[in-house]
Protein backbone atom coordinates (compact mmCIF):
# COMPACT_ATOMS: atom_id res chain seq x y z
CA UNK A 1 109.41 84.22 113.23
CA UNK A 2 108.61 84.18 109.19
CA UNK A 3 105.52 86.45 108.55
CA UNK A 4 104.61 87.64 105.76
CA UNK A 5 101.43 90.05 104.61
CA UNK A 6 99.04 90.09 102.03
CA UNK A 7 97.88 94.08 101.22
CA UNK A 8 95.57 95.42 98.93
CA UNK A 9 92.24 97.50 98.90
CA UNK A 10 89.13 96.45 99.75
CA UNK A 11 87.24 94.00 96.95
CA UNK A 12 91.11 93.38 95.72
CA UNK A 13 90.77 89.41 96.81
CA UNK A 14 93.24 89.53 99.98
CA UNK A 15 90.71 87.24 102.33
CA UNK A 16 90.55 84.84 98.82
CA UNK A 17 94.23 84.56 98.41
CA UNK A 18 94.95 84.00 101.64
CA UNK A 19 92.50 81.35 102.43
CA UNK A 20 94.00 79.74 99.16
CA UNK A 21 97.36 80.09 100.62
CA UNK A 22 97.21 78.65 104.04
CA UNK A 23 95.41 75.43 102.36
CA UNK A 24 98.20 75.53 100.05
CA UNK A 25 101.05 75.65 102.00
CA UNK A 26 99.89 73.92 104.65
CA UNK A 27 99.08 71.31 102.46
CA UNK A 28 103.00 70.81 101.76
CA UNK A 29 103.52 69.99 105.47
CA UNK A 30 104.16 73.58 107.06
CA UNK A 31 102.32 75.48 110.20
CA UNK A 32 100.66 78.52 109.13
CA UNK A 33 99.33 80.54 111.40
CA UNK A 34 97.36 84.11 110.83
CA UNK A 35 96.89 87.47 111.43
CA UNK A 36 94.15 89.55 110.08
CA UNK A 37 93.91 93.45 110.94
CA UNK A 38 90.01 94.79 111.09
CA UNK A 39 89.51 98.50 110.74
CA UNK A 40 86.65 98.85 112.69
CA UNK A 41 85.42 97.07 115.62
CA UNK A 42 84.39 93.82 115.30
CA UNK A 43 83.29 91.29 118.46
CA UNK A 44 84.13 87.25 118.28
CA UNK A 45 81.58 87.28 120.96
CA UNK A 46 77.91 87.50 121.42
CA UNK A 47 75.52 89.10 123.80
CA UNK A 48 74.22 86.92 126.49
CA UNK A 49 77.27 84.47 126.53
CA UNK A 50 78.67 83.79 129.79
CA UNK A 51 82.29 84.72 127.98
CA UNK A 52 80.34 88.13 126.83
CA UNK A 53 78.97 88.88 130.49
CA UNK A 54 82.48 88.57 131.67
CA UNK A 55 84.20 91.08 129.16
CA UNK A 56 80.96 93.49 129.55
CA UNK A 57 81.46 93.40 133.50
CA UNK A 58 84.79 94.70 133.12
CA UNK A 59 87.21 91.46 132.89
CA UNK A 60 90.88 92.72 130.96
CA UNK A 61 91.01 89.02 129.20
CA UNK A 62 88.98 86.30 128.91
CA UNK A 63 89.86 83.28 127.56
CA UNK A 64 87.30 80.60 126.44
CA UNK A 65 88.21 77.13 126.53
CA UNK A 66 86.85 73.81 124.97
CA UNK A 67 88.41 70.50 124.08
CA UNK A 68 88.33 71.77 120.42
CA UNK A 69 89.81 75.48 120.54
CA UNK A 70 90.35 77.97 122.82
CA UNK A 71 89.71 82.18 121.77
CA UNK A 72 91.57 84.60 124.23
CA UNK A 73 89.54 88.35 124.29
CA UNK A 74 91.69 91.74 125.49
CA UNK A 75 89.73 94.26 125.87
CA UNK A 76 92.08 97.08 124.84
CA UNK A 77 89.23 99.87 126.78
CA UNK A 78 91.66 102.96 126.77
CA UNK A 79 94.75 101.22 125.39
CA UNK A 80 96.15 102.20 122.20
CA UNK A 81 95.99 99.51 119.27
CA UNK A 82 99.16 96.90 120.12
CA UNK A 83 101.46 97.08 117.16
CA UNK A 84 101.35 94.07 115.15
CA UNK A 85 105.16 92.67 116.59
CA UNK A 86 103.44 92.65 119.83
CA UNK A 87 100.76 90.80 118.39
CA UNK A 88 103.30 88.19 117.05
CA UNK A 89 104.66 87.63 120.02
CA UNK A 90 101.62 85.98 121.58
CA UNK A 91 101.32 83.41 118.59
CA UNK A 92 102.88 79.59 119.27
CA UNK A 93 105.42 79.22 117.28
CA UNK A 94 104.70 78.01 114.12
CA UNK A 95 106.53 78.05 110.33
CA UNK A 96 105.05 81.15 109.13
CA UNK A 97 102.74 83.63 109.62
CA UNK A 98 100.54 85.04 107.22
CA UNK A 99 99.42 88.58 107.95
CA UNK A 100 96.18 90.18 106.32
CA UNK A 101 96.29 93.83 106.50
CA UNK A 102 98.73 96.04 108.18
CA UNK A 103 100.06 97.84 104.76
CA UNK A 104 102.04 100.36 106.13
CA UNK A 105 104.32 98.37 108.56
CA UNK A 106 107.81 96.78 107.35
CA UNK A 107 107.47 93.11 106.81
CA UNK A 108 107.42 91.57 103.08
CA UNK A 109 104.20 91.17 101.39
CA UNK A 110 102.14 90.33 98.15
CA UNK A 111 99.30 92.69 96.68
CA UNK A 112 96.22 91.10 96.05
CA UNK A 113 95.10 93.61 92.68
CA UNK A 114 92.00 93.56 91.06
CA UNK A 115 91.44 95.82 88.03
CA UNK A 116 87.90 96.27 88.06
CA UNK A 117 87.76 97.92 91.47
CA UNK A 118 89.96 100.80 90.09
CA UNK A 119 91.98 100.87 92.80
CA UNK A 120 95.58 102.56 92.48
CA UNK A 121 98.46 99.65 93.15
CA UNK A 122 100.32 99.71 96.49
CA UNK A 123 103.65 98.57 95.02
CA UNK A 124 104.86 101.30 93.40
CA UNK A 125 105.67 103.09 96.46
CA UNK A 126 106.15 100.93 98.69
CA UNK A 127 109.42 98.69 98.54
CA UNK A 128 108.13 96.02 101.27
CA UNK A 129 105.96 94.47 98.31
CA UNK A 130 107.68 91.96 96.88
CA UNK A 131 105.16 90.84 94.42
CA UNK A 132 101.61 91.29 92.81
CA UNK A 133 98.82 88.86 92.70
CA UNK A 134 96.69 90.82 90.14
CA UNK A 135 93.55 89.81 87.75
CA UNK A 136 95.07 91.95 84.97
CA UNK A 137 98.27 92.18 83.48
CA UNK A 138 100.87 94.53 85.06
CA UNK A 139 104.20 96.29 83.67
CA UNK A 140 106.21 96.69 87.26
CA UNK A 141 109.66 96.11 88.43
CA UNK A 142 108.48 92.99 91.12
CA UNK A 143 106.89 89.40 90.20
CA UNK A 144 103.89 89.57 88.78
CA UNK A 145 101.11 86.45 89.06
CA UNK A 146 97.73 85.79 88.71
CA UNK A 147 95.52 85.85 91.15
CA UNK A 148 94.54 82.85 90.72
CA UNK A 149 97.91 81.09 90.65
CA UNK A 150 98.08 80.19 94.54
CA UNK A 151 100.87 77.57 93.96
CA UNK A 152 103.01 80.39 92.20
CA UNK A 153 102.42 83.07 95.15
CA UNK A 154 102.83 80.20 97.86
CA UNK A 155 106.64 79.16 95.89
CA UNK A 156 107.46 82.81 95.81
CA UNK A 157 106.55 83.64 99.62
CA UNK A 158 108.21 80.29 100.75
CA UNK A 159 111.05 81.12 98.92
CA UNK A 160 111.70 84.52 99.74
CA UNK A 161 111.43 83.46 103.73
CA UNK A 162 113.84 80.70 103.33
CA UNK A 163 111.31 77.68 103.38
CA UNK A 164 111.84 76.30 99.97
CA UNK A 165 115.00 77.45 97.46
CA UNK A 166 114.15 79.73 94.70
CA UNK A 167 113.43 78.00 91.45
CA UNK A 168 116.52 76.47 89.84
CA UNK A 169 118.88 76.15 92.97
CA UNK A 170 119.16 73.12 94.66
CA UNK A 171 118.75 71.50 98.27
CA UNK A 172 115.75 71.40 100.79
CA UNK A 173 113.88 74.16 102.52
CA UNK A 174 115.26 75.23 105.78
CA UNK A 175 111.81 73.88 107.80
C-alpha cells in the first residue's frame, strides 16, 4: 500500500493541504483514501443515537450502515492506541493513502509550514520528510513549495510513490 503523511504543527495548514490534495489527485483518476490521527478524544457519534446506546452499553464495534456510507466504531476501552500499520490494514485497497498526523512514524511525508505561527520546522531532523509545503521561503536540503501550490506537492508525492515519473523521464505511472 502507497501512504504517505502530511506533518506539521498545529495552525501550519495540514487539514488545508490535504483536503486540496485528495481533490487534486483524485481528480487525475486515482483512489485516495485517508487517515487522520486526533490527539485527544474525539466521538463520530452522538448521545442518544441508537449506534451511541450500543457503544455506551458496552458493544467492542459497531458498525453503522446506510445505502450511502457505512462508519465502523472500536472502542479501544483498555487497549493501547493500534499503531497506524494496523490501522492500514483495515482500509480497502485503494491507490494511496494520505495520512494526517503521525510525525514520528517511518513513512514519507510533506510539512505543511507556516511562518507566522513560529513554529520550529520538522524537516531538519527528521529524514522521512521529503519535502516542505511552506508560506515563506525556506533554505533546506529537500523540495521546497508553496503552500499553495497543490498541483506541485500532488506531482512530487505521486512521483516519489511510483504513480507518475518524476519530471523529465518518460512513460506512464505505474496505477
Amino acid at each position: 500500500m502507497r501512504i504517505y503523511g502530511v506533518v506539521g504543527w498545529k495552525n501550519a495548514g495540514k487539514t488545508g493541504l490535504m483536503e486540496r490534495l485528495v481533490a487534486e489527485i483524485t481528480g487525475r483518476g486515482f483512489t485516495v483514501s485517508t487517515v487522520k490521527h486526533a490527539h485527544h478524544s474525539f466521538d463520530v457519534d452522538q448521545p442518544g443515537k441508537d449506534s451511541h446506546r450500543h457503544r455506551v452499553a458496552g458493544a467492542t464495534e459497531v458498525l453503522l450502515a446506510s445505502r450511502n456510507r457505512f462508519a465502523l466504531m472500536h472502542e479501544l476501552r483498555d487497549e493501547a492506541e493500534p499503531p497506524l500499520q494496523a490501522l492500514l490494514a483495515r482500509l480497502a485497497p485503494v491507490d494511496l493513502v494520505l495520512v494526517e498526523g503521525y510525525k514520528r512514524d517511518g513513512h514519507p511525508k510533506v510539512e505543511a509550514h507556516r511562518a507566522a505561527t513560529g513554529n520550529p520546522l520538522i524537516a531538519p531532523g527528521d529524514d522521512t520528510v521529503r519535502a516542505v509545503a511552506s508560506d515563506a521561503p525556506l533554505d533546506l536540503d529537500r523540495p521546497v513549495f508553496d503552500l499553495d501550490d497543490t498541483v506541485g506537492v500532488a506531482d512530487f508525492i505521486l512521483s516519489d510513490v511510483g504513480l507518475m515519473p518524476a519530471p523529465g523521464q518518460r512513460g506512464h505511472g505505474c496505477a
